[in-house]
C-alpha atoms as a PDB file:
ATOM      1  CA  UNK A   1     143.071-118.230 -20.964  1.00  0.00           C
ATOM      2  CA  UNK A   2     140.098-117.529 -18.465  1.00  0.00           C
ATOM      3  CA  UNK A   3     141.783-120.150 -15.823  1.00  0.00           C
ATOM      4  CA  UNK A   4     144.819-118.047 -15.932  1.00  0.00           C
ATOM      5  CA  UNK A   5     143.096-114.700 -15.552  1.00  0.00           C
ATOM      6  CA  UNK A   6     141.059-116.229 -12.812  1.00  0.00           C
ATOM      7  CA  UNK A   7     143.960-117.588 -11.106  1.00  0.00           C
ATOM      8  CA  UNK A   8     145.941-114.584 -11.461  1.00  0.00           C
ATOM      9  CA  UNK A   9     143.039-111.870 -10.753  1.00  0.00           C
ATOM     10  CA  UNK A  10     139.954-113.863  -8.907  1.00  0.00           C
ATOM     11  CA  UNK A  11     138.519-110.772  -8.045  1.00  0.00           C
ATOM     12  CA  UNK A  12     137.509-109.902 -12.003  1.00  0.00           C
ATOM     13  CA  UNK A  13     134.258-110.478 -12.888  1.00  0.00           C
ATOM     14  CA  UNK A  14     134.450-112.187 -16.721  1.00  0.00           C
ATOM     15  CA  UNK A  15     132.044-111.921 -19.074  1.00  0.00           C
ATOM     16  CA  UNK A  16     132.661-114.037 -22.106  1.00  0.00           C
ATOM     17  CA  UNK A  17     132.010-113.513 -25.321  1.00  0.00           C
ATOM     18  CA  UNK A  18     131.897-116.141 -28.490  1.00  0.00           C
ATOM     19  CA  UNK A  19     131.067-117.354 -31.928  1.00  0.00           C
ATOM     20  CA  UNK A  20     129.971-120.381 -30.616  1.00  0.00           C
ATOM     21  CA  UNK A  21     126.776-120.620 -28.467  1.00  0.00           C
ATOM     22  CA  UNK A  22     126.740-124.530 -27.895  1.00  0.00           C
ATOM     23  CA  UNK A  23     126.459-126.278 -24.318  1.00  0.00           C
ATOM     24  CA  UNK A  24     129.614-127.520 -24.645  1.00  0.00           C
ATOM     25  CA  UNK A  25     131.391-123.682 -24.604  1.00  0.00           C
ATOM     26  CA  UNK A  26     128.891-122.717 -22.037  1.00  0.00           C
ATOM     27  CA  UNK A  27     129.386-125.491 -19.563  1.00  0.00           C
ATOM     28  CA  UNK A  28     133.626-124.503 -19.970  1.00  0.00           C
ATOM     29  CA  UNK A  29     133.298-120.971 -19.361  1.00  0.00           C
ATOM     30  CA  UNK A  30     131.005-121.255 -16.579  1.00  0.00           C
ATOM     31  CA  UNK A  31     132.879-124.054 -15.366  1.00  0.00           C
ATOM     32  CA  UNK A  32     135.969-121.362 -15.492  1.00  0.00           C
ATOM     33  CA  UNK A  33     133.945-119.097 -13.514  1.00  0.00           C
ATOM     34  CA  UNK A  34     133.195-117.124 -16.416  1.00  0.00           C
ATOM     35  CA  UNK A  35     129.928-114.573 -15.096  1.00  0.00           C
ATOM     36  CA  UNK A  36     128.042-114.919 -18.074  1.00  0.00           C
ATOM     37  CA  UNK A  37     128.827-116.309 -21.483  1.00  0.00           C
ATOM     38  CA  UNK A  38     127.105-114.580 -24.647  1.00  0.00           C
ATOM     39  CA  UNK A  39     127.295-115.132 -28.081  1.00  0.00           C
ATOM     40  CA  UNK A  40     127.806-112.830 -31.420  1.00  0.00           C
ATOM     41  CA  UNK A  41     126.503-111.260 -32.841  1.00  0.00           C
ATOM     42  CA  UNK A  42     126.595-108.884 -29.453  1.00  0.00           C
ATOM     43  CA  UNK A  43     123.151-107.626 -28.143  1.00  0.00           C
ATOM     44  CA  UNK A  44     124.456-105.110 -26.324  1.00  0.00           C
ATOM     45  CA  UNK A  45     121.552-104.520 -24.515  1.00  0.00           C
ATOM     46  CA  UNK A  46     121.689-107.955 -23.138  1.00  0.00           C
ATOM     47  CA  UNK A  47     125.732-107.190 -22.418  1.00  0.00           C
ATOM     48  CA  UNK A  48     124.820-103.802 -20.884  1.00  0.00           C
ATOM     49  CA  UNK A  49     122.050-105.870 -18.270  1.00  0.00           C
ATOM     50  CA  UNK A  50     124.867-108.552 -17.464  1.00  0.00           C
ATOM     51  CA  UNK A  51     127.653-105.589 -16.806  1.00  0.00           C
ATOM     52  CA  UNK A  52     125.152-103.772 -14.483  1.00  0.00           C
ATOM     53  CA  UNK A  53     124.073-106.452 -12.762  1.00  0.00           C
ATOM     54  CA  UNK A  54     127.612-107.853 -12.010  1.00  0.00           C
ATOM     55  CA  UNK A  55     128.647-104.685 -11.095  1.00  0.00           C
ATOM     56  CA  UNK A  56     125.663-103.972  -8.374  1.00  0.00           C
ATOM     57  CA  UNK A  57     126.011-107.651  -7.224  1.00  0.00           C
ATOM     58  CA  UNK A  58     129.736-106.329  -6.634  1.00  0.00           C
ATOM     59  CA  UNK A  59     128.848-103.509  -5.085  1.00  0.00           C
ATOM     60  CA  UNK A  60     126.266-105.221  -2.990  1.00  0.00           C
ATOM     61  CA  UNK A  61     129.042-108.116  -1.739  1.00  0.00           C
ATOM     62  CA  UNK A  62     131.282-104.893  -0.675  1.00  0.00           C
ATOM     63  CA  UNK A  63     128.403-102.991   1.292  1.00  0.00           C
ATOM     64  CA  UNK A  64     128.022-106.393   3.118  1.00  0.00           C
ATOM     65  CA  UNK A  65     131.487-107.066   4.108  1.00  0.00           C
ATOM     66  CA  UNK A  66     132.322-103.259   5.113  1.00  0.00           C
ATOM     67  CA  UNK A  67     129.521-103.783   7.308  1.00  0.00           C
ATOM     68  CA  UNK A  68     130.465-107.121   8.658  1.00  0.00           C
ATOM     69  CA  UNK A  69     134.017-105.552   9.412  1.00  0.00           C
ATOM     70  CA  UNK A  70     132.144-102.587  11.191  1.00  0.00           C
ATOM     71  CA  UNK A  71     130.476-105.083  13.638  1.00  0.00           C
ATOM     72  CA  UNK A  72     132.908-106.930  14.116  1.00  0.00           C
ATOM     73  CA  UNK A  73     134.935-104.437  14.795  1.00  0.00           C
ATOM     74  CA  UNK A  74     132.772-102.545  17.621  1.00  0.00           C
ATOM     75  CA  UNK A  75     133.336-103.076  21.265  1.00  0.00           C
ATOM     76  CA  UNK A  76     130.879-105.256  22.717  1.00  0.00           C
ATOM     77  CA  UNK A  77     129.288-103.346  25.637  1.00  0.00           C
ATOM     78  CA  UNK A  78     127.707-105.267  28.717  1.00  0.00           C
END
């Protein structure tokens, strides 16, 4: 399911969440580009730290490529 999502919205950010908390699962999600894989029951402390986090890495990434565009977009004077 998470390849398809990927494939179909790359953009997302996915944080996964499971019964099953062995290497195996973990190694899979992250290996489908899951964020962050955690496990019931939910600490949703620990969820709320991976959503903000994600979210100002996001936010962070966007700052950084409005500002790339900006340069890149000035005429170069000289």
């Amino acid at each position: 399911m998470l390849p398809k999502a990927k494939a179909e919205r790359p953009d997302v950010l996915v944080i996964m969440i499971t019964a099953y908390g062995d290497a195996e699962t973990k190694r899979k999600a992250l290996e489908n580009n899951a964020e962050a894989l955690l496990t019931k029951p939910i600490d949703f402390v620990s969820l709320r730290g991976e959503i903000d986090t994600r979210a100002n890495r996001a936010h962070e990434g966007r700052q950084t490529e409005a500002a790339s565009r900006r340069n890149r977009d000035q005429p170069v004077s000289g």
